[in-house]
Protein backbone atom coordinates (compact mmCIF):
# COMPACT_ATOMS: atom_id res chain seq x y z
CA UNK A 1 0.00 0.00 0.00
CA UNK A 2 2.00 2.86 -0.97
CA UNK A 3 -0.38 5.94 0.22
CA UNK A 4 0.91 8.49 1.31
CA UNK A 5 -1.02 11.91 3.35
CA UNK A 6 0.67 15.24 4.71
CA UNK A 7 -0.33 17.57 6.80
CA UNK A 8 1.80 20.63 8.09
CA UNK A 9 4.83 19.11 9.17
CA UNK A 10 3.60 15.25 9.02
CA UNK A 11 3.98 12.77 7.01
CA UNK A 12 1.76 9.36 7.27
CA UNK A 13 1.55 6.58 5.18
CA UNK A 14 1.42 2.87 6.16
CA UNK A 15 3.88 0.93 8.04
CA UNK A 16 6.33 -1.68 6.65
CA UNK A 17 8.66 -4.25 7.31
CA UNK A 18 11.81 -2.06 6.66
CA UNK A 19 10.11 0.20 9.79
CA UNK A 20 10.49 -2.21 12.23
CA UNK A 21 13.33 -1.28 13.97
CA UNK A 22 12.47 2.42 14.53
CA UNK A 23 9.15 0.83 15.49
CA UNK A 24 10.47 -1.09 17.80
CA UNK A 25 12.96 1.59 19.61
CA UNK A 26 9.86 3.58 20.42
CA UNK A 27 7.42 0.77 21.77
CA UNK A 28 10.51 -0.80 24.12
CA UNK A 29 11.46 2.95 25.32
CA UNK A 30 8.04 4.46 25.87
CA UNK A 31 6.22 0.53 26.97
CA UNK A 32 4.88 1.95 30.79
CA UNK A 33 3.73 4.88 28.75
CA UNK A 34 2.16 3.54 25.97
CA UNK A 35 0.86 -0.11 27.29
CA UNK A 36 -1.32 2.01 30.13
CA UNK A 37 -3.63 2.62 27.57
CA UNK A 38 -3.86 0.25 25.38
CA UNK A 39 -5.98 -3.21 25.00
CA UNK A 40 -3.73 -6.51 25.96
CA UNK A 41 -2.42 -8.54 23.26
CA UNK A 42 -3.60 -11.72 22.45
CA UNK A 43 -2.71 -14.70 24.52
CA UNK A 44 -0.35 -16.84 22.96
CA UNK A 45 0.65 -13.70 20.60
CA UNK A 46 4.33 -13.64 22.21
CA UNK A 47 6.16 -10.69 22.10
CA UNK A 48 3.73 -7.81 21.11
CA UNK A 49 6.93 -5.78 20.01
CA UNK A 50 8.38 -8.56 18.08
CA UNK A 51 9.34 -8.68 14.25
CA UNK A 52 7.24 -11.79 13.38
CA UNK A 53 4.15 -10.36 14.65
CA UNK A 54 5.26 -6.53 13.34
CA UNK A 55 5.36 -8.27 9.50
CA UNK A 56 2.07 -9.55 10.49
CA UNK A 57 0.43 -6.56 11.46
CA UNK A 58 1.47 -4.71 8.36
CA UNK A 59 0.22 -7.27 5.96
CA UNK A 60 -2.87 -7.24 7.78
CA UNK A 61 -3.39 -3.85 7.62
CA UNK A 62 -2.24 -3.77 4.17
CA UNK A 63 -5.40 -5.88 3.57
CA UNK A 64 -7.78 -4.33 5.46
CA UNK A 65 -6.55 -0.83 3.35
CA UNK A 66 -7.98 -2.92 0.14
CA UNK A 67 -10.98 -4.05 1.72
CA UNK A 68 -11.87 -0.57 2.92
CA UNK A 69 -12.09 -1.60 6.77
CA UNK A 70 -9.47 0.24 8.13
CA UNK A 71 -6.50 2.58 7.15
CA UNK A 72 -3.56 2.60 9.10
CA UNK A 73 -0.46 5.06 9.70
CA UNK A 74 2.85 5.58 10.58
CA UNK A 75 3.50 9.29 11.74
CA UNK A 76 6.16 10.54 10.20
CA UNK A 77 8.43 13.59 10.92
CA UNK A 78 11.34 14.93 8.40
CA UNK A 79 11.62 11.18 7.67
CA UNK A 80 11.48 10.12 11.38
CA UNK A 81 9.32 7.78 12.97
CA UNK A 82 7.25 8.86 16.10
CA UNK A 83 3.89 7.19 16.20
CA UNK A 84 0.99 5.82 14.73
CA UNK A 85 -2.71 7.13 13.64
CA UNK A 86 -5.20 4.62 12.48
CA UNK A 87 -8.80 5.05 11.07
CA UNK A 88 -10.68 1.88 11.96
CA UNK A 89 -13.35 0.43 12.49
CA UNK A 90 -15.18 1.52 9.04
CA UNK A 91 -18.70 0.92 8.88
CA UNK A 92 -20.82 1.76 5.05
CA UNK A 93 -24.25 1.68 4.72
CA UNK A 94 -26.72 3.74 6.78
CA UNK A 95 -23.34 4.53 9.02
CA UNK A 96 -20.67 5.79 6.50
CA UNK A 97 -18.45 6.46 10.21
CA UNK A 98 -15.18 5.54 11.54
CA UNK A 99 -12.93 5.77 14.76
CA UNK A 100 -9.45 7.14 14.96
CA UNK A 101 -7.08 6.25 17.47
CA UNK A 102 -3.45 7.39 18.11
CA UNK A 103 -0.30 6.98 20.07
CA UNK A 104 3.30 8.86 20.53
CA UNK A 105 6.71 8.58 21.02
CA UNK A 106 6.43 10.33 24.84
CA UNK A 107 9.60 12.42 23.86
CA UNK A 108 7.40 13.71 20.79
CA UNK A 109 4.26 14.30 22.73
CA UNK A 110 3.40 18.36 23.36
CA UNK A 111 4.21 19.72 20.19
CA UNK A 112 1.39 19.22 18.63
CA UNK A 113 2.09 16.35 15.88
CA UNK A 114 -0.96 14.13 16.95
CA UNK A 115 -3.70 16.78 16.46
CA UNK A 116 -2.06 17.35 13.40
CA UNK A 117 -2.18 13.84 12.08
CA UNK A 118 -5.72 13.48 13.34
CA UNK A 119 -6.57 16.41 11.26
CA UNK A 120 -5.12 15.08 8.14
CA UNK A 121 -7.39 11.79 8.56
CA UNK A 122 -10.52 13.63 8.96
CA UNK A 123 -9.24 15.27 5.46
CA UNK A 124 -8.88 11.95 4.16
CA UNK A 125 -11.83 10.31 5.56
CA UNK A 126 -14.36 13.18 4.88
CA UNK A 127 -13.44 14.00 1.33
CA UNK A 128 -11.50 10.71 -0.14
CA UNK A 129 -13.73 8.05 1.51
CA UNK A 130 -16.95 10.19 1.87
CA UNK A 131 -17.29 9.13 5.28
CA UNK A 132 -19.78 10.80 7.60
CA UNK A 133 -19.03 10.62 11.01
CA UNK A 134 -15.36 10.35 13.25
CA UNK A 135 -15.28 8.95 16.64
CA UNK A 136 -12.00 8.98 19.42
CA UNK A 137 -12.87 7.47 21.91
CA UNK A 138 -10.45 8.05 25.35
CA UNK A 139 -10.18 7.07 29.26
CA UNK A 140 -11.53 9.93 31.10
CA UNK A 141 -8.13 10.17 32.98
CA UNK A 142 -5.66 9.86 29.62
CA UNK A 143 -4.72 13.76 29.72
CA UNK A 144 -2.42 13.73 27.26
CA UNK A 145 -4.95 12.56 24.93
CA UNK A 146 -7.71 15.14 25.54
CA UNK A 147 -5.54 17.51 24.74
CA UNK A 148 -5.53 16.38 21.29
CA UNK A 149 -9.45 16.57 21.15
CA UNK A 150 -9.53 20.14 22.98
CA UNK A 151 -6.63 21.11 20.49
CA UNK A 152 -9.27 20.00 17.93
CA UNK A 153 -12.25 21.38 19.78
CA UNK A 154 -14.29 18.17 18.76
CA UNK A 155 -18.16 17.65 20.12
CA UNK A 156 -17.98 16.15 23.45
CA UNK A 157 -20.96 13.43 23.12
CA UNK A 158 -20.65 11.80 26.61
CA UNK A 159 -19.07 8.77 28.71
CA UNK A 160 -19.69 5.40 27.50
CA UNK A 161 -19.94 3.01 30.93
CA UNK A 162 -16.82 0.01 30.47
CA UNK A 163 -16.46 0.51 26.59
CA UNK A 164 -12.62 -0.67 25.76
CA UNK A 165 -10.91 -3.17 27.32
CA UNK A 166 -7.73 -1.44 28.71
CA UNK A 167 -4.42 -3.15 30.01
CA UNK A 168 -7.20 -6.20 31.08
CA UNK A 169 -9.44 -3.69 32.76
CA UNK A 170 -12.71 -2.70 30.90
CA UNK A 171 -12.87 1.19 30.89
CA UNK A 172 -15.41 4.02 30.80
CA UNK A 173 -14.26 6.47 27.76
CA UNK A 174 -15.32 9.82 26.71
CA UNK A 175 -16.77 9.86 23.45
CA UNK A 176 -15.72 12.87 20.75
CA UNK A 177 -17.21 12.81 17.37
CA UNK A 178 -17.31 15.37 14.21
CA UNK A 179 -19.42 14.88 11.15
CA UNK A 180 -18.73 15.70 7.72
CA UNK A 181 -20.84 18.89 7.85
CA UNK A 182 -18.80 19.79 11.37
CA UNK A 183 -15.86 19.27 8.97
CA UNK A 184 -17.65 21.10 6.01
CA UNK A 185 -18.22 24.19 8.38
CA UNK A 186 -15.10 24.23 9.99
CA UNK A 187 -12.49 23.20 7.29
CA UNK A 188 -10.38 26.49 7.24
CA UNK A 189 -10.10 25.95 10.63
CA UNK A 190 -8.34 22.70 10.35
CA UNK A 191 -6.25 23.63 7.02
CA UNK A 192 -5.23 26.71 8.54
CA UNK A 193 -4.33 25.16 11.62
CA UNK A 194 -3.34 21.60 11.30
CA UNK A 195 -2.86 20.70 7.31
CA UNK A 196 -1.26 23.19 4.91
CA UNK A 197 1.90 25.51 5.70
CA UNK A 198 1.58 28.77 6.86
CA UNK A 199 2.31 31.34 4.14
């Protein structure tokens, strides 16, 4: 799957094999901060940071890109690897909606690089795959995250009671959504912001 979106200073486009190893750097160095938040593998996976199941992940993505279910990314920053973005969870039909969720290198986090790739996949979702409706979906205590959504300032819809499974715990998480109209009327907003250079 070679595509390839930008924002301002952002580059994503789907992981690889040959990204493993940066992959990997980031996942062992930032594992308390990242694993907090995040569902638990598999059991029987192995290692969740391993190469095997790395190859694996990419080739399933790959396919689910084809398929239309999902769209995943690598952040990308003057050619340097720092986190990942993925639209999932697409549904057609009567829904035409998606979810987004994200996660950073912590010694990237702050400057702004995640609202910035979020931004870029609502440009993609909204006006490539004519979705409808974006959801994020975070723990009510995962600051560093609503940040991103305040940064944003997406429609706070409400707590749904033990929605995710987190780190074997089932969680509440606040729910933020934008539709494509949301995105319609507030565009310049986000390309002014978040997607093309300042002139």
């Amino acid at each position: 799957m070679s595509m390839i979106i930008k924002g301002r200073r952002v580059l994503l486009r789907p992981l690889r094999e040959t990204d493993f190893d940066a992959w990997n750097e980031v996942r062992e160095r930032c594992g308390d901060w990242l694993t907090r938040w995040e569902p638990l593998p598999p059991a029987g996976w192995g290692d969740p940071n391993g190469r095997r199941l790395f190859v694996s992940r990419c080739m399933a993505r790959e396919s689910e890109a084809r398929t239309g279910a999902s769209h995943s990314f690598g952040i990308f920053v003057e050619g340097r690897f720092i986190g990942e973005a993925n639209l999932s969870g697409i549904a057609r039909g009567a829904l035409q909606s998606g979810n987004i969720g994200y996660w950073i290198d912590m010694k990237e986090a702050g400057h702004g690089y995640v609202p910035e790739a979020v931004a870029t996949i609502f440009r993609f979702a909204f006006e490539d795959l004519g979705l409808h409706r974006i959801q994020i979906s975070i723990v009510p205590r995962n600051q560093p995250s609503h940040r991103v959504v305040e940064k944003l300032q997406l429609r706070n819809e409400g707590r749904a009671q033990r929605y995710i499974e987190i780190a074997g715990v089932w969680e509440d998480h606040d729910l933020f959504a934008i539709t494509v109209e949301e995105w319609i009327a507030r565009r310049r907003f986000f390309m002014e912001n978040f997607i093309l250079p300042r002139i």
